[in-house]
C-alpha atoms as a PDB file:
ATOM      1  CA  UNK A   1     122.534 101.345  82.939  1.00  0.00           C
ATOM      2  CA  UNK A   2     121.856  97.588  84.658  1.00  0.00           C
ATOM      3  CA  UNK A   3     118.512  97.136  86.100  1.00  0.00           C
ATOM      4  CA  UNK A   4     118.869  98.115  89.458  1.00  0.00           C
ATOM      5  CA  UNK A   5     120.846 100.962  89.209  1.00  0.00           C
ATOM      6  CA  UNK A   6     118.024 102.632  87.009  1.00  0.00           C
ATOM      7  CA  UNK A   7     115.562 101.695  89.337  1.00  0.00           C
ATOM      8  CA  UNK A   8     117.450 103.236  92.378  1.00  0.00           C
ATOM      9  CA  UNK A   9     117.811 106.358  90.793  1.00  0.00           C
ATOM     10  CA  UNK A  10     114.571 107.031  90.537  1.00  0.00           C
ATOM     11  CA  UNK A  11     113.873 106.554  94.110  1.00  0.00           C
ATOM     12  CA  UNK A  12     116.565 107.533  95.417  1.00  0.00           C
ATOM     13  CA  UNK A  13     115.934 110.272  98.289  1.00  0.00           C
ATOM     14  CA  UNK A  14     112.516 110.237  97.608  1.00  0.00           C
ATOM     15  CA  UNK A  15     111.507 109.327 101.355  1.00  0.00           C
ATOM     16  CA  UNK A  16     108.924 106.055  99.827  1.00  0.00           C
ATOM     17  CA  UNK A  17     107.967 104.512 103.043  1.00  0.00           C
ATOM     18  CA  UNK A  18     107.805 100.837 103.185  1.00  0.00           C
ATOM     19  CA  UNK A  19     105.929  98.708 104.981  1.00  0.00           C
ATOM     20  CA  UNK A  20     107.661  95.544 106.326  1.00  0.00           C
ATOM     21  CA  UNK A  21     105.145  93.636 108.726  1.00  0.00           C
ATOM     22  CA  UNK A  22     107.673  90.170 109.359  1.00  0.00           C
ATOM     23  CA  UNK A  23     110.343  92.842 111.230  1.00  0.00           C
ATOM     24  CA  UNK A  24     111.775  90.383 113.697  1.00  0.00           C
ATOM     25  CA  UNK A  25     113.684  88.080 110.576  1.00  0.00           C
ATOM     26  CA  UNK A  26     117.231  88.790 109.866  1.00  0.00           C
ATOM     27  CA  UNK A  27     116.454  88.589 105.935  1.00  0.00           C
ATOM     28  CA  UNK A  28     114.109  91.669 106.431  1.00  0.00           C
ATOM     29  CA  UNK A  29     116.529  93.439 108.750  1.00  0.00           C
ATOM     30  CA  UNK A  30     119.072  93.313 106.589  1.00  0.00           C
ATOM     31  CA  UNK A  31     117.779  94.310 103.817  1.00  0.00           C
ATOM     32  CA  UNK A  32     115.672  97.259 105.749  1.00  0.00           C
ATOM     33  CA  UNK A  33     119.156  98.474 107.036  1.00  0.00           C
ATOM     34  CA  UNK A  34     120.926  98.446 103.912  1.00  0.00           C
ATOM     35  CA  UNK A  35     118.348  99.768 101.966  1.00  0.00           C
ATOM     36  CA  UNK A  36     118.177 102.750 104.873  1.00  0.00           C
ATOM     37  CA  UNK A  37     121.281 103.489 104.667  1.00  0.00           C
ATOM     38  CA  UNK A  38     121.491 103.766 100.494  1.00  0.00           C
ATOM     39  CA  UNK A  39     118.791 106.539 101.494  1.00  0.00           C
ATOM     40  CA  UNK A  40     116.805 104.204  98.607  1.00  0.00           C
ATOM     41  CA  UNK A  41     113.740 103.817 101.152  1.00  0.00           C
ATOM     42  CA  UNK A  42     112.027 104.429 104.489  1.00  0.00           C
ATOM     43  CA  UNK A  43     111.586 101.015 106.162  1.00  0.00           C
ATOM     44  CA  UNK A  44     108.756 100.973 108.056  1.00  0.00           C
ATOM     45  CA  UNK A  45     109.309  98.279 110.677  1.00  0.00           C
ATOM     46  CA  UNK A  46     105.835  96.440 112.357  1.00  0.00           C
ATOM     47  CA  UNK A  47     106.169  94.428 115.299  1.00  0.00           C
ATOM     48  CA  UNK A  48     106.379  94.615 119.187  1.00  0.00           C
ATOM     49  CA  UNK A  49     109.592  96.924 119.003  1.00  0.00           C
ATOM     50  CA  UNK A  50     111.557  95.357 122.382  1.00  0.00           C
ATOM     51  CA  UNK A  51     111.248  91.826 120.026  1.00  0.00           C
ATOM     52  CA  UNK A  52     112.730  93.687 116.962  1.00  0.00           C
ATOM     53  CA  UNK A  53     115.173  95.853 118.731  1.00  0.00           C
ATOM     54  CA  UNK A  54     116.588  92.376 119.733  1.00  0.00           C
ATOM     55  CA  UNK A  55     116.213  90.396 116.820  1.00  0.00           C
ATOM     56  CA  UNK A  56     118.561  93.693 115.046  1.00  0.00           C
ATOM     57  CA  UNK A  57     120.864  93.505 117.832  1.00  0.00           C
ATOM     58  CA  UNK A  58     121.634  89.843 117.545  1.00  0.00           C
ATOM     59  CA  UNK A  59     122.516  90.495 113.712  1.00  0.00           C
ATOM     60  CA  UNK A  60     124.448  93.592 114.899  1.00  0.00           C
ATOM     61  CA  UNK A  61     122.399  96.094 113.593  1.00  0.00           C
ATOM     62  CA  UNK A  62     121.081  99.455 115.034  1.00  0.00           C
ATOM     63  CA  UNK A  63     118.221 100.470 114.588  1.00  0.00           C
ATOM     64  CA  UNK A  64     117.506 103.291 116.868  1.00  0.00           C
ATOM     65  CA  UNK A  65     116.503 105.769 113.840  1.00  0.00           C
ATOM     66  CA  UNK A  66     113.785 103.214 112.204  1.00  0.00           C
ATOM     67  CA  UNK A  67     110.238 103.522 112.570  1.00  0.00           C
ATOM     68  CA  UNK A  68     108.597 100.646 114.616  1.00  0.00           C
ATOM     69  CA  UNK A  69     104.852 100.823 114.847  1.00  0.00           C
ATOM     70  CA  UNK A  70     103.788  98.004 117.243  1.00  0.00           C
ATOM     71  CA  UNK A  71     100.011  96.767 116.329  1.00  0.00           C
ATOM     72  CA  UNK A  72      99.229  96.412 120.049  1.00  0.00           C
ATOM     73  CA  UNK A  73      99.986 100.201 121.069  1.00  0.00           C
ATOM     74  CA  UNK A  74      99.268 102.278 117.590  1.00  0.00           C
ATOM     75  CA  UNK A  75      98.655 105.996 118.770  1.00  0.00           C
ATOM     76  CA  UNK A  76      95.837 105.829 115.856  1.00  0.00           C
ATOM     77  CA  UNK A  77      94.469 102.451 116.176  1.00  0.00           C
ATOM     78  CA  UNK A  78      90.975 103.807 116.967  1.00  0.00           C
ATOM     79  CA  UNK A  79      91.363 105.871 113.163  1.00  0.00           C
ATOM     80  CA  UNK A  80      92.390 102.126 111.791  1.00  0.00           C
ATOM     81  CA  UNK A  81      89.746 100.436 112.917  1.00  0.00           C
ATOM     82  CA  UNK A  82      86.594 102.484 111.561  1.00  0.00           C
ATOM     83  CA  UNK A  83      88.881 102.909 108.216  1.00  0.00           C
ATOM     84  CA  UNK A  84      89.048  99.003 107.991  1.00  0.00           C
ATOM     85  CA  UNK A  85      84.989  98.577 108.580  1.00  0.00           C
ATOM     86  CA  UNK A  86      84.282 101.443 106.302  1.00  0.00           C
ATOM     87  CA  UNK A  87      85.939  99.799 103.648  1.00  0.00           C
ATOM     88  CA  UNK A  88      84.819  96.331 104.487  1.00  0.00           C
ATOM     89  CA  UNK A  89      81.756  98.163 103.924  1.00  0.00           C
ATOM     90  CA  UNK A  90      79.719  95.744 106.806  1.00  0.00           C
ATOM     91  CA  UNK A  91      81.682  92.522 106.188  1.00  0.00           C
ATOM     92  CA  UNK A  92      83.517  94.003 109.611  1.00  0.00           C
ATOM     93  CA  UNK A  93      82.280  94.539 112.824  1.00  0.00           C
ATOM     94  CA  UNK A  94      84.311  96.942 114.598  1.00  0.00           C
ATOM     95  CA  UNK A  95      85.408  94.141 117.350  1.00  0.00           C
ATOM     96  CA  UNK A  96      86.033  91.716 114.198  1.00  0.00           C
ATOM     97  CA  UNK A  97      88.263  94.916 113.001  1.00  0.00           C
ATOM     98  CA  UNK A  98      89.929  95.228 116.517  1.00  0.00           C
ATOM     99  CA  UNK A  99      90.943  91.615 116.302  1.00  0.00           C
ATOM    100  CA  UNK A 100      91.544  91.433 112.511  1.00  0.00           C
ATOM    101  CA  UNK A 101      93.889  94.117 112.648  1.00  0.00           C
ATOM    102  CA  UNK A 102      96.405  92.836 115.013  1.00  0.00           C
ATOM    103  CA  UNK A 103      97.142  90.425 112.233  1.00  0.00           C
ATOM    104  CA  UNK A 104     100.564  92.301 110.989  1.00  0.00           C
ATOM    105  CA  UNK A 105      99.767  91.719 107.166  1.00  0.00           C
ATOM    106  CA  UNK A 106      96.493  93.539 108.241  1.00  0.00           C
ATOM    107  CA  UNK A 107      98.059  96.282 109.938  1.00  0.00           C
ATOM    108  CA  UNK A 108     100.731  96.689 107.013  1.00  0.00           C
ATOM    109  CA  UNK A 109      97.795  96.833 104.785  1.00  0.00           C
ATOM    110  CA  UNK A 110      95.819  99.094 106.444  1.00  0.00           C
ATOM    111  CA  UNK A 111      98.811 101.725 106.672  1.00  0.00           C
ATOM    112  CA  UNK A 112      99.775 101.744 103.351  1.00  0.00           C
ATOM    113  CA  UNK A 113      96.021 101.945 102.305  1.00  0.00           C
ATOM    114  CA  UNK A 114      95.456 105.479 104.893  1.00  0.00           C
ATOM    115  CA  UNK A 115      98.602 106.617 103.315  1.00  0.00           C
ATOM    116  CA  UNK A 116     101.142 106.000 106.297  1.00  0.00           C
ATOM    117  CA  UNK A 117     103.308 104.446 104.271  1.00  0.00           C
ATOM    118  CA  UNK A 118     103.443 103.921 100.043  1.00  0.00           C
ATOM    119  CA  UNK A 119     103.793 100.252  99.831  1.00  0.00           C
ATOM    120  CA  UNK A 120     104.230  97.149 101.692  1.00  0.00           C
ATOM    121  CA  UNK A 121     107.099  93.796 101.239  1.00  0.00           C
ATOM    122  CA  UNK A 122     105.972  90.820 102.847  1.00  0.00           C
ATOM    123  CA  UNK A 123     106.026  86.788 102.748  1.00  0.00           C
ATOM    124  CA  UNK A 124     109.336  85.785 104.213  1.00  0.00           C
ATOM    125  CA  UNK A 125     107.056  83.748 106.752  1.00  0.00           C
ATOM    126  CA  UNK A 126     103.742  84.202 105.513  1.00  0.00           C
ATOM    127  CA  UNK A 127     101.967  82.452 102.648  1.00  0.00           C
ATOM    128  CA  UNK A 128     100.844  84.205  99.676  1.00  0.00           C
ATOM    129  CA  UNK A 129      97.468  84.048 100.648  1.00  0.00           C
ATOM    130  CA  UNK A 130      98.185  85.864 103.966  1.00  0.00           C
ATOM    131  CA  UNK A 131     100.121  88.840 102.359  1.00  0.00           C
ATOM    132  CA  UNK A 132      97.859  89.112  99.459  1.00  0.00           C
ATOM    133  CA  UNK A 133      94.511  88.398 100.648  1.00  0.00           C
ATOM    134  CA  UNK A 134      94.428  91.969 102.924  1.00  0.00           C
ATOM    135  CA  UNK A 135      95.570  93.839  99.650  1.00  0.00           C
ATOM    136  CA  UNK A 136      92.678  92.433  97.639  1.00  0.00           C
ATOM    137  CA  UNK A 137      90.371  93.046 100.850  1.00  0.00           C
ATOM    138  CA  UNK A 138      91.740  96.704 101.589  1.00  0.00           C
ATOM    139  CA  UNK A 139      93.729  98.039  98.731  1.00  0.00           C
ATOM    140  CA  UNK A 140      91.428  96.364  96.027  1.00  0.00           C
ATOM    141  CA  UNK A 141      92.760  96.867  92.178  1.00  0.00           C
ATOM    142  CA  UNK A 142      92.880  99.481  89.893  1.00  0.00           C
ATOM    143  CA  UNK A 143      89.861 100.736  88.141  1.00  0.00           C
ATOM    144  CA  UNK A 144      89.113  98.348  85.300  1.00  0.00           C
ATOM    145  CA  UNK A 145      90.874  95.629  86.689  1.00  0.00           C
ATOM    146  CA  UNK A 146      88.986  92.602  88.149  1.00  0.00           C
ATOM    147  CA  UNK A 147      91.770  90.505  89.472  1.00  0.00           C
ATOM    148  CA  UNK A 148      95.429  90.997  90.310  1.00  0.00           C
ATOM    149  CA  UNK A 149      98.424  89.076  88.508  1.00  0.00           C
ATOM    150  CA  UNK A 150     101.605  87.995  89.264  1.00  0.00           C
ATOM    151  CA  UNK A 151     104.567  89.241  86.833  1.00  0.00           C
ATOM    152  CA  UNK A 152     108.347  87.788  87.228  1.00  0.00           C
ATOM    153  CA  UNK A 153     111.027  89.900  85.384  1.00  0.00           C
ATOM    154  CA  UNK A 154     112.951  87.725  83.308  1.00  0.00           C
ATOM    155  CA  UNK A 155     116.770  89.142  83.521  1.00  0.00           C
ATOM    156  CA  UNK A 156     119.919  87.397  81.495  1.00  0.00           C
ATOM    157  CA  UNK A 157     123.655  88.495  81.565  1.00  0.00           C
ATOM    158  CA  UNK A 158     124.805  92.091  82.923  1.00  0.00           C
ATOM    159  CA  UNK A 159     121.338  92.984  81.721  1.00  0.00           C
ATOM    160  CA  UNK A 160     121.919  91.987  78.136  1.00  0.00           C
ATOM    161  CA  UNK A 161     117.744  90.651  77.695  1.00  0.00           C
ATOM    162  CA  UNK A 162     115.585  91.747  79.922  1.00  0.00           C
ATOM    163  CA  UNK A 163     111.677  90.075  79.211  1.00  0.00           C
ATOM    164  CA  UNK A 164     107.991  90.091  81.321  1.00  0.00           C
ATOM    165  CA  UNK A 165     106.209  86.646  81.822  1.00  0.00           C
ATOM    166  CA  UNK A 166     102.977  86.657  82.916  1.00  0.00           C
ATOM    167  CA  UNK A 167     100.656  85.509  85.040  1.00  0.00           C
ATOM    168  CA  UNK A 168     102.981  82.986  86.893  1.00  0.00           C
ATOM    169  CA  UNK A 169     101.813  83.172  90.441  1.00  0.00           C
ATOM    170  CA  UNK A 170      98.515  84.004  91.000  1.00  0.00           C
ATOM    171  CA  UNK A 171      95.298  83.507  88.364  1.00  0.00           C
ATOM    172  CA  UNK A 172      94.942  79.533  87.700  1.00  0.00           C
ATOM    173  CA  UNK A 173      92.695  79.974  84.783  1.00  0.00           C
ATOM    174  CA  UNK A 174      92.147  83.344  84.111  1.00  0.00           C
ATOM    175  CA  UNK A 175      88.768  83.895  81.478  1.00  0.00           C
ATOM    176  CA  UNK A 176      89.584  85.732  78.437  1.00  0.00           C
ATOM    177  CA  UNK A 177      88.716  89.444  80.326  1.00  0.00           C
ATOM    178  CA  UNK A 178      90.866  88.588  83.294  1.00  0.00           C
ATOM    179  CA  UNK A 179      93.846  87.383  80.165  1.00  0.00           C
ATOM    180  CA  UNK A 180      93.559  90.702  78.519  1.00  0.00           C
ATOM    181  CA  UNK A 181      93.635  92.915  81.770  1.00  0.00           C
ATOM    182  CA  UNK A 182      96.511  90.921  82.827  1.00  0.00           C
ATOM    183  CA  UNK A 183      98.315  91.525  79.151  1.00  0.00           C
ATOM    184  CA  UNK A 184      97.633  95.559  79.880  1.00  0.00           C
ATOM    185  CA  UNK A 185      99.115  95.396  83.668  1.00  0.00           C
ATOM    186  CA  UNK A 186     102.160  93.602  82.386  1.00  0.00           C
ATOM    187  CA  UNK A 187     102.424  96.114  79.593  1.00  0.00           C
ATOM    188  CA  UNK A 188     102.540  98.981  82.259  1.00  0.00           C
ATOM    189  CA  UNK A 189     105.234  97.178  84.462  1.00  0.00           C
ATOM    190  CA  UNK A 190     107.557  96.034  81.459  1.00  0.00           C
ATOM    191  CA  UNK A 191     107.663 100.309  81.189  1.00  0.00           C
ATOM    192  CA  UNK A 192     108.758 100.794  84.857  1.00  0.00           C
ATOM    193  CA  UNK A 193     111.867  98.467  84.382  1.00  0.00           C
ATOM    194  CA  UNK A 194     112.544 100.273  80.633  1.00  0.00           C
ATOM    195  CA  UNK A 195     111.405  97.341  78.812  1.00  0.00           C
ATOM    196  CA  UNK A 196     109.659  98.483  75.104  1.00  0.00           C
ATOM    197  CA  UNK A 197     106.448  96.536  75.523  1.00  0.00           C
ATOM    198  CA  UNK A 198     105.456  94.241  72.980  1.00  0.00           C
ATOM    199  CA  UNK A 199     103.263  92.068  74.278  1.00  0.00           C
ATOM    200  CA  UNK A 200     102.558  88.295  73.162  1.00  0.00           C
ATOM    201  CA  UNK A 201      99.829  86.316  73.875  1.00  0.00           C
ATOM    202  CA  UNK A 202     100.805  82.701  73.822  1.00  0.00           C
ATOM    203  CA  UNK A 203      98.947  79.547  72.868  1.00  0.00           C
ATOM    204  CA  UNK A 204     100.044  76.651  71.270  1.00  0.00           C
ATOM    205  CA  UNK A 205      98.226  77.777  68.041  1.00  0.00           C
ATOM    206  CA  UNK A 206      99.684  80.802  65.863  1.00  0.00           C
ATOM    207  CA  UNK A 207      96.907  83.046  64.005  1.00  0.00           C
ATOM    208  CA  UNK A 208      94.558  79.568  63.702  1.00  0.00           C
ATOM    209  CA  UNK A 209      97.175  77.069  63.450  1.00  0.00           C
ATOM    210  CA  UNK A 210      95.049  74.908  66.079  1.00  0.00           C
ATOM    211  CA  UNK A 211      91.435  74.893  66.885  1.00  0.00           C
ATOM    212  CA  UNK A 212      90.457  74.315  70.606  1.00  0.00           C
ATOM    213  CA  UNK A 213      88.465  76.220  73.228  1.00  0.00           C
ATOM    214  CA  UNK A 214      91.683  76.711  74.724  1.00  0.00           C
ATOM    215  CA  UNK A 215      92.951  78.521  71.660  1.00  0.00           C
ATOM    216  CA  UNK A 216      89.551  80.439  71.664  1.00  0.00           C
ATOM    217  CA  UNK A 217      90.148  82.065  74.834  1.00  0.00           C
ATOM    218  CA  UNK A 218      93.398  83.471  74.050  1.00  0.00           C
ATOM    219  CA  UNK A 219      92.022  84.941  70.710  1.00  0.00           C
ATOM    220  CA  UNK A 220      89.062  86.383  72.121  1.00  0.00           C
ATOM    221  CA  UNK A 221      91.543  88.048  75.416  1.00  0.00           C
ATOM    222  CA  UNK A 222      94.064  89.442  72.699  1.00  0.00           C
ATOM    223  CA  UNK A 223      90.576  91.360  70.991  1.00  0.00           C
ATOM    224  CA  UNK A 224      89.816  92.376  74.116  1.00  0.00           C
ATOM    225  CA  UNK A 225      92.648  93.649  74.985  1.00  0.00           C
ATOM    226  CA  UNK A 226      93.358  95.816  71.495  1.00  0.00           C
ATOM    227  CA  UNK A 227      89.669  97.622  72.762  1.00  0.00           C
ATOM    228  CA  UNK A 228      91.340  97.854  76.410  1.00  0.00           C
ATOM    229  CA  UNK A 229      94.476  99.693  75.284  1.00  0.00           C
ATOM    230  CA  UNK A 230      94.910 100.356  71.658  1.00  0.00           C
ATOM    231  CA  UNK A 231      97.628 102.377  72.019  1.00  0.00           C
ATOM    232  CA  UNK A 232      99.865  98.618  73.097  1.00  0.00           C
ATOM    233  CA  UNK A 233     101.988  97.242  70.787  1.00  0.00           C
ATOM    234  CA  UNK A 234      99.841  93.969  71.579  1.00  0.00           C
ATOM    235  CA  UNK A 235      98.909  90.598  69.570  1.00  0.00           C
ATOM    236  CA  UNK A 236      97.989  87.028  69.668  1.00  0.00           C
ATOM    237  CA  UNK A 237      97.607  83.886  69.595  1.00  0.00           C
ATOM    238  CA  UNK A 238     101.387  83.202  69.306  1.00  0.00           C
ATOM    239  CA  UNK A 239     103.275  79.969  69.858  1.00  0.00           C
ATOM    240  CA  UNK A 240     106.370  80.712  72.383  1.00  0.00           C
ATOM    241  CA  UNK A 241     109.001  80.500  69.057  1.00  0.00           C
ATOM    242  CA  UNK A 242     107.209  82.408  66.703  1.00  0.00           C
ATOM    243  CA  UNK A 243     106.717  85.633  69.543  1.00  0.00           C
ATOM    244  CA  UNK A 244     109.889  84.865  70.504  1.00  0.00           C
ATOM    245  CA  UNK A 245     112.401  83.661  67.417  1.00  0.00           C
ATOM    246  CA  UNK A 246     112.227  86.544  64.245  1.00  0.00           C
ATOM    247  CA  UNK A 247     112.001  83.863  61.747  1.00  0.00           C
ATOM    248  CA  UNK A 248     109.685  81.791  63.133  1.00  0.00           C
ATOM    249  CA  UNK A 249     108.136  84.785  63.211  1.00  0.00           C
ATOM    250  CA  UNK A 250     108.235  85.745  59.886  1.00  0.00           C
ATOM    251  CA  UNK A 251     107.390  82.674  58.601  1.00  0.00           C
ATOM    252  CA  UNK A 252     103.915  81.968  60.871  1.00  0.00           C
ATOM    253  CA  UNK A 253     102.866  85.413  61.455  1.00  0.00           C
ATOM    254  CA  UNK A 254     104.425  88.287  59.080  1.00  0.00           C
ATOM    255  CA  UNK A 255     101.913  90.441  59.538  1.00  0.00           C
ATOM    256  CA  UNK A 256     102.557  90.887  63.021  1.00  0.00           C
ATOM    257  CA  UNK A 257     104.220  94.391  64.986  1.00  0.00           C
ATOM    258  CA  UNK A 258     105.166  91.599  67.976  1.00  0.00           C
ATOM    259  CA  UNK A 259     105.919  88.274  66.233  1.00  0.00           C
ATOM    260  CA  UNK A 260     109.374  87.290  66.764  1.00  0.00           C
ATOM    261  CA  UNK A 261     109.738  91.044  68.742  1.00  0.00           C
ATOM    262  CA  UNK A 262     107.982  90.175  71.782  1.00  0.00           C
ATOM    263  CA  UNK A 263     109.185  91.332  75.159  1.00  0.00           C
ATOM    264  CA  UNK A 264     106.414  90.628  77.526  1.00  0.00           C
ATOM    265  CA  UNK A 265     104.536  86.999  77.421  1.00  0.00           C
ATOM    266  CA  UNK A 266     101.401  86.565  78.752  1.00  0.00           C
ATOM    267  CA  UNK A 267     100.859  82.842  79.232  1.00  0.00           C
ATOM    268  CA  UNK A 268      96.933  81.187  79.082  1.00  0.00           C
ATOM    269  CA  UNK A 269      97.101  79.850  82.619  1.00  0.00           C
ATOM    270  CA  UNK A 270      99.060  79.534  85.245  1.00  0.00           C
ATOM    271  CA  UNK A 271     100.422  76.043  84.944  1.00  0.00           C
ATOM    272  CA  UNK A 272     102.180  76.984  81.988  1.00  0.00           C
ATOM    273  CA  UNK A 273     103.060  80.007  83.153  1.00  0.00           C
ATOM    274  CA  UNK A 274     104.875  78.763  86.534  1.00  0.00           C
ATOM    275  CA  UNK A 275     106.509  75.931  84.485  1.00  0.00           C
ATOM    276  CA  UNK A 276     107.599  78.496  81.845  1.00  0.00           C
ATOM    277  CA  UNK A 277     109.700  80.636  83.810  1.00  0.00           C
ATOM    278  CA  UNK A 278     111.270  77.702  85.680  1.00  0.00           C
ATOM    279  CA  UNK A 279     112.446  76.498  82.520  1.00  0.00           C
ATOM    280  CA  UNK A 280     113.801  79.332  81.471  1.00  0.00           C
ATOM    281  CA  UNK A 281     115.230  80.263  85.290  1.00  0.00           C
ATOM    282  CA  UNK A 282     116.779  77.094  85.193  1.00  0.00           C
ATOM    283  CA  UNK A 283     117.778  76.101  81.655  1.00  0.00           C
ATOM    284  CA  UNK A 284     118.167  79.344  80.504  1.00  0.00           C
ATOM    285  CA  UNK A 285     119.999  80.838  83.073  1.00  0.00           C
ATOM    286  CA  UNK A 286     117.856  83.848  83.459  1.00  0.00           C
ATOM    287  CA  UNK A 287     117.219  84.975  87.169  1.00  0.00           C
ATOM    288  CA  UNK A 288     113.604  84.917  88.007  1.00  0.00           C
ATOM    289  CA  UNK A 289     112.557  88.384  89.783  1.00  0.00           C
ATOM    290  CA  UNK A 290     109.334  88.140  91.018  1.00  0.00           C
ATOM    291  CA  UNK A 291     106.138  87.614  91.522  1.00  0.00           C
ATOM    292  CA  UNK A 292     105.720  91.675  91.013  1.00  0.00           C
ATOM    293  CA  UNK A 293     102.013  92.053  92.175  1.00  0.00           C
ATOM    294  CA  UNK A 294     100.282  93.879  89.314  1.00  0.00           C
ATOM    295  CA  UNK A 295      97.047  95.375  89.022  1.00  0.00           C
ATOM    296  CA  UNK A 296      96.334  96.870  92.720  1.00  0.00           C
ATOM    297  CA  UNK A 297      95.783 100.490  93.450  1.00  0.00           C
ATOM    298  CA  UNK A 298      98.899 100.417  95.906  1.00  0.00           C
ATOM    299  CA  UNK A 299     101.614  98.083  95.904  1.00  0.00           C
ATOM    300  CA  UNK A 300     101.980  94.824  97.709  1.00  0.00           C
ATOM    301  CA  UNK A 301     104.911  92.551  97.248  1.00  0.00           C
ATOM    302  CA  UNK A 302     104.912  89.012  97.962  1.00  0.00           C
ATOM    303  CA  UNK A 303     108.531  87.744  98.699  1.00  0.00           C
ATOM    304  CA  UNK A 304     108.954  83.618  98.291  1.00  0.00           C
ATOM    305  CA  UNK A 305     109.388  82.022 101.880  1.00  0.00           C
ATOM    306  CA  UNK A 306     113.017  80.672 100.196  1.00  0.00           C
ATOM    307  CA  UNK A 307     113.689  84.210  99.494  1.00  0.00           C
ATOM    308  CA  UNK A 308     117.484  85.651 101.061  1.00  0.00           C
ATOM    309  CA  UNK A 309     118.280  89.202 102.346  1.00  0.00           C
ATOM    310  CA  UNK A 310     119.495  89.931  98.292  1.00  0.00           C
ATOM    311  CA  UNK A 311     115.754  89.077  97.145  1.00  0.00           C
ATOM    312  CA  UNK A 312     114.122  91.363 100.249  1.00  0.00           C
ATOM    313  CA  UNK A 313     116.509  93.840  98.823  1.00  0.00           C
ATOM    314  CA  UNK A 314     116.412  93.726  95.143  1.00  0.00           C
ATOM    315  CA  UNK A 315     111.728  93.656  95.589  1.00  0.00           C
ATOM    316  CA  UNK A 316     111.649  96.229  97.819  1.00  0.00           C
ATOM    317  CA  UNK A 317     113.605  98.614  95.671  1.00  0.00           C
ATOM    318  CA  UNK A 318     110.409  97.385  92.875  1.00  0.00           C
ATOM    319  CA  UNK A 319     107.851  98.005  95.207  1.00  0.00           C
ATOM    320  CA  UNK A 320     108.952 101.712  95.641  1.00  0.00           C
ATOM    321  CA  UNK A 321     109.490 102.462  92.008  1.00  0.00           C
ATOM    322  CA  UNK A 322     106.049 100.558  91.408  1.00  0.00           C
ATOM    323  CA  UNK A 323     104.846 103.482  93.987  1.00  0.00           C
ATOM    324  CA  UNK A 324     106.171 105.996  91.096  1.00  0.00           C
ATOM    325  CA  UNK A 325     103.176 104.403  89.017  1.00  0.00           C
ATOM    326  CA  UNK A 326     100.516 104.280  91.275  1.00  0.00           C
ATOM    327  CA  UNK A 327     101.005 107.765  92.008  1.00  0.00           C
ATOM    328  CA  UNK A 328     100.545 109.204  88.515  1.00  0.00           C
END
């Protein structure tokens, strides 16, 4: 079964509400409608509703049977507001709330965080930091997990390879803890899109071919993780061909369940993460999906501000089967 169609039959008809705080663009729109009317979510539209009733209309869409909940007239804004200072836990006063919370990203936050809806798709217009900086603020990550990560599902052909590379998007020099939690996390989401996780820990060293401090921290982050999760088909330090190619493999680490096997890479840092899917989005040919916020107690996706209706689309349908997760 391709990708997508496995993912959409699990969520299918499930009624996962979605939040989508940028309502008045025609990418979201679009994609809210179609995914509506596939009965694959419940779009959950934010935004003064005369402004998105007309922004649908001029793309010719109806959408008299959505939900629009309008910051500025919220029948339970009162509820919001002491929610968002009790878990600000006095970083909030409750007029810093009131004004905070008229931010949409805020608002979206806030209702998938009191349950209103399951998730929340954001960033056609907003930065990163503005759709993920509520989540870490409101939604905070999952127990054991320090800092969130940003995974991009690596897709080639009618679904002939699928692979994980991680972080890419979000930790610029993660410590050897914040490495290992982020191996674990990626382990988890390879499962949601049926990927058998074996999970690589890259370097430029394989099992001691290079000393550095840089090689250090990727050792140390693949023992760590083993403790973490020792149920993970896990391992590192591995050099990109020898996780990667089975005779590399072989020949520089034969002891190894993942050398030459791997289906999830977990890259040091984040500059060779972002350049190492590029390369492979561009000269491989693989399409990019992504970044897949991992590691928060509800999910939050951040869409790329160059991002079409297709890409709205294809990560909301994510975000609702990462809800399947998060509700375990």
């Amino acid at each position: 079964m391709e990708l997508f169609d496995s993912l959409k039959f699990k969520i299918v008809r499930r009624g996962i509400k979605i939040a989508f705080p940028e309502a008045t663009d025609s990418r979201i729109l679009g994609a809210a409608a179609r995914l509506k009317a596939e009965e694959l979510i419940t779009p959950v539209l934010i935004g003064n509703k005369e402004e998105v009733k007309k922004a649908a209309a001029a793309r010719g869409i109806t959408i008299d049977q959505f939900e629009i909940l309008d910051p500025d007239a919220y029948p339970d804004w009162d509820k919001m507001v002491a929610a968002f200072v009790e878990r600000r836990k006095g970083k909030a006063t409750k007029e810093q709330a009131e004004e905070i919370l008229k931010d949409v990203n805020y608002f979206g936050t806030m209702l998938t965080y009191m349950g209103v809806t399951d998730g929340m798709v954001s960033g056609a217009i907003h930065s990163t930091g503005d759709t993920v900086r509520p989540a870490l603020q409101i939604i905070k990550t999952k127990p054991g997990v320090s800092r969130t990560s940003g995974a991009f599902l690596m897709v080639r052909g009618r679904d002939q390879e699928k692979y994980l590379f991680s972080d890419c998007a979000i930790n610029v020099n993660p410590s050897s803890q914040e490495l290992a939690e982020i191996a674990v996390a990626s382990a988890e989401t390879a499962e949601l899109f049926d990927i058998d996780p074996k999970v690589a820990l890259l370097s430029f060293s394989t099992k001691g071919s290079a000393k550095a401090p840089e090689v250090d921290k990727v050792v140390e982050a693949t023992k760590i993780a083993k403790e973490m999760a020792p149920d993970i088909i896990l391992d590192g330090e591995l050099q990109f061909d020898a996780a990667y190619v089975s005779a590399v493999g072989q020949l520089k680490a034969p002891d190894s369940e993942v050398a030459g096997k791997a289906t999830v890479f977990v890259f040091p840092e984040l500059q060779s993460g972002n350049i190492g899917y590029k390369i492979a989005q561009r000269f491989g040919n693989f399409e990019a999906i992504g970044p897949i916020l991992q590691g928060l107690n509800k999910p939050v996706s951040d869409l790329s501000r160059g991002a079409n209706e297709e890409d709205v689309y294809k990560l909301s349908i994510i975000t609702a089967a990462q809800t399947l997760n998060t509700a375990k």
